[in-house]
N, C-alpha and C. Protein backbone atom coordinates (compact mmCIF):
# COMPACT_ATOMS: atom_id res chain seq x y z
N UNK A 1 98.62 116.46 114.10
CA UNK A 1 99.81 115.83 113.58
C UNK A 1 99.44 114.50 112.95
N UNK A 2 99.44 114.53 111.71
CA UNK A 2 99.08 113.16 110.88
C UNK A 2 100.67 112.05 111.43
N UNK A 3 100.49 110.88 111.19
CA UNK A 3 101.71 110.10 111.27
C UNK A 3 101.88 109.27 109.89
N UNK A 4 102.52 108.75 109.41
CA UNK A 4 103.07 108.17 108.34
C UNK A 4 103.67 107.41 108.69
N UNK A 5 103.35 105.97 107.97
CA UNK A 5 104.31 104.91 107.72
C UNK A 5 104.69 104.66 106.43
N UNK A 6 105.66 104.47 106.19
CA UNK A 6 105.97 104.24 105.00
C UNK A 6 106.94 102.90 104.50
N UNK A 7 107.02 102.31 103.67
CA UNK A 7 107.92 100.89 103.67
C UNK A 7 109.15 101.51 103.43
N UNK A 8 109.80 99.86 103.82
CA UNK A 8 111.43 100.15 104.40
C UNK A 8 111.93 100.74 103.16
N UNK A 9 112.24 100.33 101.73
CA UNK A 9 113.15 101.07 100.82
C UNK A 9 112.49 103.04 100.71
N UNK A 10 111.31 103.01 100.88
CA UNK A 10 111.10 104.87 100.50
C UNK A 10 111.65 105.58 101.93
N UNK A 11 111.50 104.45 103.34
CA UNK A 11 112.04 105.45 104.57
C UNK A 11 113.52 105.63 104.20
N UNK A 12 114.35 104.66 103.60
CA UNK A 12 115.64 104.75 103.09
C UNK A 12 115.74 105.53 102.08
N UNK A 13 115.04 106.06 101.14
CA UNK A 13 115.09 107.30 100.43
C UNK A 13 114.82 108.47 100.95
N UNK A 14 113.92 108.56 101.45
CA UNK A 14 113.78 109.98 102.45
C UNK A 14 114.79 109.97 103.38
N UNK A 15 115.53 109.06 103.87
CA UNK A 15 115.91 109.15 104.90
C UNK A 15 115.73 109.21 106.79
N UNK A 16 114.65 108.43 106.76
CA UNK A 16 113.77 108.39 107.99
C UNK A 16 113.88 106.89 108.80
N UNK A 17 113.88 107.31 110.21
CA UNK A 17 113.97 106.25 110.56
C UNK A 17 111.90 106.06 111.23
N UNK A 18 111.45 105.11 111.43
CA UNK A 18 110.16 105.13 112.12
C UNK A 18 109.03 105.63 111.18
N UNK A 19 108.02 106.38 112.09
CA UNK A 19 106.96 106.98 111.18
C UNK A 19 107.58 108.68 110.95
N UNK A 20 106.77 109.17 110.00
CA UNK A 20 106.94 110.22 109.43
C UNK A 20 105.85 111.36 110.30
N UNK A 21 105.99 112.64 110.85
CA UNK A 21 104.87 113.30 111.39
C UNK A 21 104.89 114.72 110.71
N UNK A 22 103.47 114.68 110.64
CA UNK A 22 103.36 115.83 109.50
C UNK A 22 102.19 116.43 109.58
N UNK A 23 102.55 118.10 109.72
CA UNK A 23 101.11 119.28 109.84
C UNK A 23 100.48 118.79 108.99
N UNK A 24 99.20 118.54 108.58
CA UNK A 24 98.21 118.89 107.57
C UNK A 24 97.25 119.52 107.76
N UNK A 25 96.88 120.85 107.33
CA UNK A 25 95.83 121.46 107.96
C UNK A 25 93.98 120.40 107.26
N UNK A 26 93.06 121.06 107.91
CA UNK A 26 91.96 120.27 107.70
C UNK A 26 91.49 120.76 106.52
N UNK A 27 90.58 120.20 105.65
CA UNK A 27 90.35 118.62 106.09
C UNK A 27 91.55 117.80 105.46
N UNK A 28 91.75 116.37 106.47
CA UNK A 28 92.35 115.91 106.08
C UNK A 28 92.54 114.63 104.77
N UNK A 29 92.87 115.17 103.94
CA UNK A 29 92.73 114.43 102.72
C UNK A 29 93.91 113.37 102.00
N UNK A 30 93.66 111.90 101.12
CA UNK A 30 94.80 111.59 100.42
C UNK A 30 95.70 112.27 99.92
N UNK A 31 95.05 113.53 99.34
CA UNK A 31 96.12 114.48 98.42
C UNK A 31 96.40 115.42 99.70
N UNK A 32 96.37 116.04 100.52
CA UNK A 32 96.75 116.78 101.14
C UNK A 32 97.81 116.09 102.17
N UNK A 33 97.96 114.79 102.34
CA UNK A 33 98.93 114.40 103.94
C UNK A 33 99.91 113.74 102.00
N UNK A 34 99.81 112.89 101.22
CA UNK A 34 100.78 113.12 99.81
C UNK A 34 101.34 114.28 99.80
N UNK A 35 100.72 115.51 99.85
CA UNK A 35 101.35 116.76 99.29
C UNK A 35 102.23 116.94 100.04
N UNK A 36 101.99 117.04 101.51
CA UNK A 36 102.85 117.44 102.84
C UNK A 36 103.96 116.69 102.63
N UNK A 37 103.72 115.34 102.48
CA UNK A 37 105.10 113.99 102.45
C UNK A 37 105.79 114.55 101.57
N UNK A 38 105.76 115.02 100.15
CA UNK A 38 106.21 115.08 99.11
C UNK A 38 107.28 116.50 99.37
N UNK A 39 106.06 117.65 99.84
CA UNK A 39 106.54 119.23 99.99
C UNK A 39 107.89 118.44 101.12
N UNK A 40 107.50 118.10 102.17
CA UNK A 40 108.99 117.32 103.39
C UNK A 40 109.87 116.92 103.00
N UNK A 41 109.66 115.66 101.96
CA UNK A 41 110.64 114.74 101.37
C UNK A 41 110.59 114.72 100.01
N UNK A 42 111.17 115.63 99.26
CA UNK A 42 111.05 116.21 98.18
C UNK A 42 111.48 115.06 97.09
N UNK A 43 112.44 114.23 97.78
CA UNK A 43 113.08 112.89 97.33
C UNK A 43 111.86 111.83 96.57
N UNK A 44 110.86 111.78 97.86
CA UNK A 44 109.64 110.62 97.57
C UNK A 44 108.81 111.38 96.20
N UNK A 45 109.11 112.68 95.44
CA UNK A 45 108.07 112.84 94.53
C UNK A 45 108.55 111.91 93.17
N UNK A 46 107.38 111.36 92.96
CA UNK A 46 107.60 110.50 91.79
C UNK A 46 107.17 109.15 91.95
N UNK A 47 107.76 108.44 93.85
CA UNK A 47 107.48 107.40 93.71
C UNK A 47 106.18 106.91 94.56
N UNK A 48 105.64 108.19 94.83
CA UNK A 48 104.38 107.32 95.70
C UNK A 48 103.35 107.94 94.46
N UNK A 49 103.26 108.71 93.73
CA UNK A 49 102.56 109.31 92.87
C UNK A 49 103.30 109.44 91.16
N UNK A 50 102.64 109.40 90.29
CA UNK A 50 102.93 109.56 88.71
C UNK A 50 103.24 111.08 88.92
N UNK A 51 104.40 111.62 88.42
CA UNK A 51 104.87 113.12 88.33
C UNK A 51 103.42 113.62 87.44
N UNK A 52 103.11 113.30 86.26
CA UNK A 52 102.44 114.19 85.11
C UNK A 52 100.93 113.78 85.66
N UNK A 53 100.70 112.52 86.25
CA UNK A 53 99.34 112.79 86.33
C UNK A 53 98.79 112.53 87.44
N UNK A 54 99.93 112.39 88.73
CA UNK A 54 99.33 112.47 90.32
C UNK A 54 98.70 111.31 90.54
N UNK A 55 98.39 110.36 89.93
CA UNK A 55 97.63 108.98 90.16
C UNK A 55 99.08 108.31 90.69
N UNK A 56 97.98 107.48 91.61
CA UNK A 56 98.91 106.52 92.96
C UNK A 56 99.58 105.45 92.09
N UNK A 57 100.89 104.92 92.56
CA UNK A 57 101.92 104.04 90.98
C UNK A 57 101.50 103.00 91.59
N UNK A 58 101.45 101.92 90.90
CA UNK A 58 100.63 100.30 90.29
C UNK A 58 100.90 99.88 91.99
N UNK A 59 102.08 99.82 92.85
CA UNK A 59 102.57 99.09 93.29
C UNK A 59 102.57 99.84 94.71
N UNK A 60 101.98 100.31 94.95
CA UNK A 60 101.88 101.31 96.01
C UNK A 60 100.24 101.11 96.91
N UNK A 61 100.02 100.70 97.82
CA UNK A 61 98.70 101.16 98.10
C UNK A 61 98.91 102.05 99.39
N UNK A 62 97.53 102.06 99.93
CA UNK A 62 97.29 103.26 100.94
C UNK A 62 96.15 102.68 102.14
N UNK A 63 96.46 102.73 102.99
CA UNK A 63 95.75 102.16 104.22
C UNK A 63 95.26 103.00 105.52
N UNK A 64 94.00 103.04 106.16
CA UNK A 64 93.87 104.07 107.06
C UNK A 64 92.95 103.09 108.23
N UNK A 65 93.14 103.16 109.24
CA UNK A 65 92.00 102.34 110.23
C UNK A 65 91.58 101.18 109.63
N UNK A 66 93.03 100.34 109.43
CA UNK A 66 92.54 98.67 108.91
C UNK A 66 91.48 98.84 107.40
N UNK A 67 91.08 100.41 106.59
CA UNK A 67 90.70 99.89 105.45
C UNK A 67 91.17 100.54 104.21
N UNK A 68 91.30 99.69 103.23
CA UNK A 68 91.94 99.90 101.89
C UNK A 68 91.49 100.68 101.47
N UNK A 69 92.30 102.31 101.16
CA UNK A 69 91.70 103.62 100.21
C UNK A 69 92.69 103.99 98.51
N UNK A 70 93.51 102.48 98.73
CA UNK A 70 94.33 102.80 97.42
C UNK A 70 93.15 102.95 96.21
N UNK A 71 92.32 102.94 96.22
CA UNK A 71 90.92 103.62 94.58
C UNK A 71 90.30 104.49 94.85
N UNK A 72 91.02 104.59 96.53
CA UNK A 72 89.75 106.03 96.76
C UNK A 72 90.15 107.09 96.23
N UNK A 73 89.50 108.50 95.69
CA UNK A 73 89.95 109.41 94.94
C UNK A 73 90.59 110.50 96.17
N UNK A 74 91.56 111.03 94.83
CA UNK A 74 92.75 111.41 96.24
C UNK A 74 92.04 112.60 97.19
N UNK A 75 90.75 113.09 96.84
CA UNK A 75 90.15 114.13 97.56
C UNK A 75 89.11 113.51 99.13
N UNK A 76 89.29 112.35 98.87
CA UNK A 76 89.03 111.13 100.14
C UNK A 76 89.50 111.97 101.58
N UNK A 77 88.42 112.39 102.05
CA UNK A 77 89.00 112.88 103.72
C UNK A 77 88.80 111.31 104.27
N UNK A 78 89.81 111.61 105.15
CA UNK A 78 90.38 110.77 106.04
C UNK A 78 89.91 110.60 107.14
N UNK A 79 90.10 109.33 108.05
CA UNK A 79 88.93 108.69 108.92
C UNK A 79 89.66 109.65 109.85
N UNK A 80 88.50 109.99 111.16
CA UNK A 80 88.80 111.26 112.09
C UNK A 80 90.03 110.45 113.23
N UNK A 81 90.50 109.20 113.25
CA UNK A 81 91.71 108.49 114.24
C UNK A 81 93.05 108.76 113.50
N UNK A 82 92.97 108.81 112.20
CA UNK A 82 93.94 109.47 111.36
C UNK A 82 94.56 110.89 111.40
N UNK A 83 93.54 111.70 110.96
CA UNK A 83 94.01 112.97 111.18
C UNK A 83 93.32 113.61 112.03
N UNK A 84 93.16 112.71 113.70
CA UNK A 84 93.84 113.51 114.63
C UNK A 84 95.54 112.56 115.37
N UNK A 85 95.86 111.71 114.85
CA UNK A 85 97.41 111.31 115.18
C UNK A 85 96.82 110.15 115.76
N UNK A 86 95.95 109.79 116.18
CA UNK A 86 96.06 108.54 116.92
C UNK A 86 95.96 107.00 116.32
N UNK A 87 95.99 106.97 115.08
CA UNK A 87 96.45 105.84 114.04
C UNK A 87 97.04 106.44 112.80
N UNK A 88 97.79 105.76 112.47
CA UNK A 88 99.03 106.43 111.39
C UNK A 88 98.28 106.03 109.72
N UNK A 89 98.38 106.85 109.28
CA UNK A 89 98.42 106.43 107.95
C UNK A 89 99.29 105.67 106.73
N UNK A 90 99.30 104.33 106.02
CA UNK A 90 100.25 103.59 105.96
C UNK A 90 100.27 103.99 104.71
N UNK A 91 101.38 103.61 103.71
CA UNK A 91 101.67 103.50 102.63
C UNK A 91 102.97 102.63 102.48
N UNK A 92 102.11 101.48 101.88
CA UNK A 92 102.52 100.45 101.89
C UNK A 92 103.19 99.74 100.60
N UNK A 93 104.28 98.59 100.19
CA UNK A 93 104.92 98.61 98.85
C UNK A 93 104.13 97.20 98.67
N UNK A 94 103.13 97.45 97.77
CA UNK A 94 102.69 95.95 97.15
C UNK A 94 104.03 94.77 96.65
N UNK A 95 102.85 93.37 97.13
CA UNK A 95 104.08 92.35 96.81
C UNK A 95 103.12 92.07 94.95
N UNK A 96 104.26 91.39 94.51
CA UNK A 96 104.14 91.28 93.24
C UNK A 96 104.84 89.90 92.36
N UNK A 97 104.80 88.67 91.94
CA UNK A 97 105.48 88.24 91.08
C UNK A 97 104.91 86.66 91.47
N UNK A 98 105.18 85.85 90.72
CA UNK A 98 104.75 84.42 90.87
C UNK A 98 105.36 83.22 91.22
């Protein structure tokens, strides 16, 4: 069971309160625990990913065991505390402006 965090305005689009828990079979990958979120919450497609070309949007990153994988390519398996449930995978809303 992967876990998901996700920031407060997309849990308010999906409709979720807390983390998100979600089958992903192995291995566990960026694009594969995305796909699951997306296939679940059919709502979030678009805004954690570009519809036409699947690249992660400007303002979005991705976090796993305290390290930054928002450049990692989405075929990136995932650290083994992740996908086995015992640290959540974040996706997080970059801050932005001056």
């Amino acid at each position: 069971m992967i876990r998901v965090v996700l920031p407060a305005h997309l849990r308010v689009l999906a409709g979720v309160r807390g983390e998100v828990e979600l089958d992903v079979p192995a291995p566990v990958t960026l694009r594969s625990v995305l796909d699951a979120l997306e296939t679940r919450h059919p709502v979030l497609r678009g805004t954690i990913r570009d519809h036409a070309t699947g690249r992660r949007r400007a303002f979005v990153r991705f976090h796993a065991c305290e390290e930054d994988l928002s450049h990692a390519p989405p075929d990136t398996v995932l650290p083994v505390p992740v996908a086995a449930g015992a640290e959540p995978f974040l996706v997080v809303g970059a801050m932005a402006g001056g």
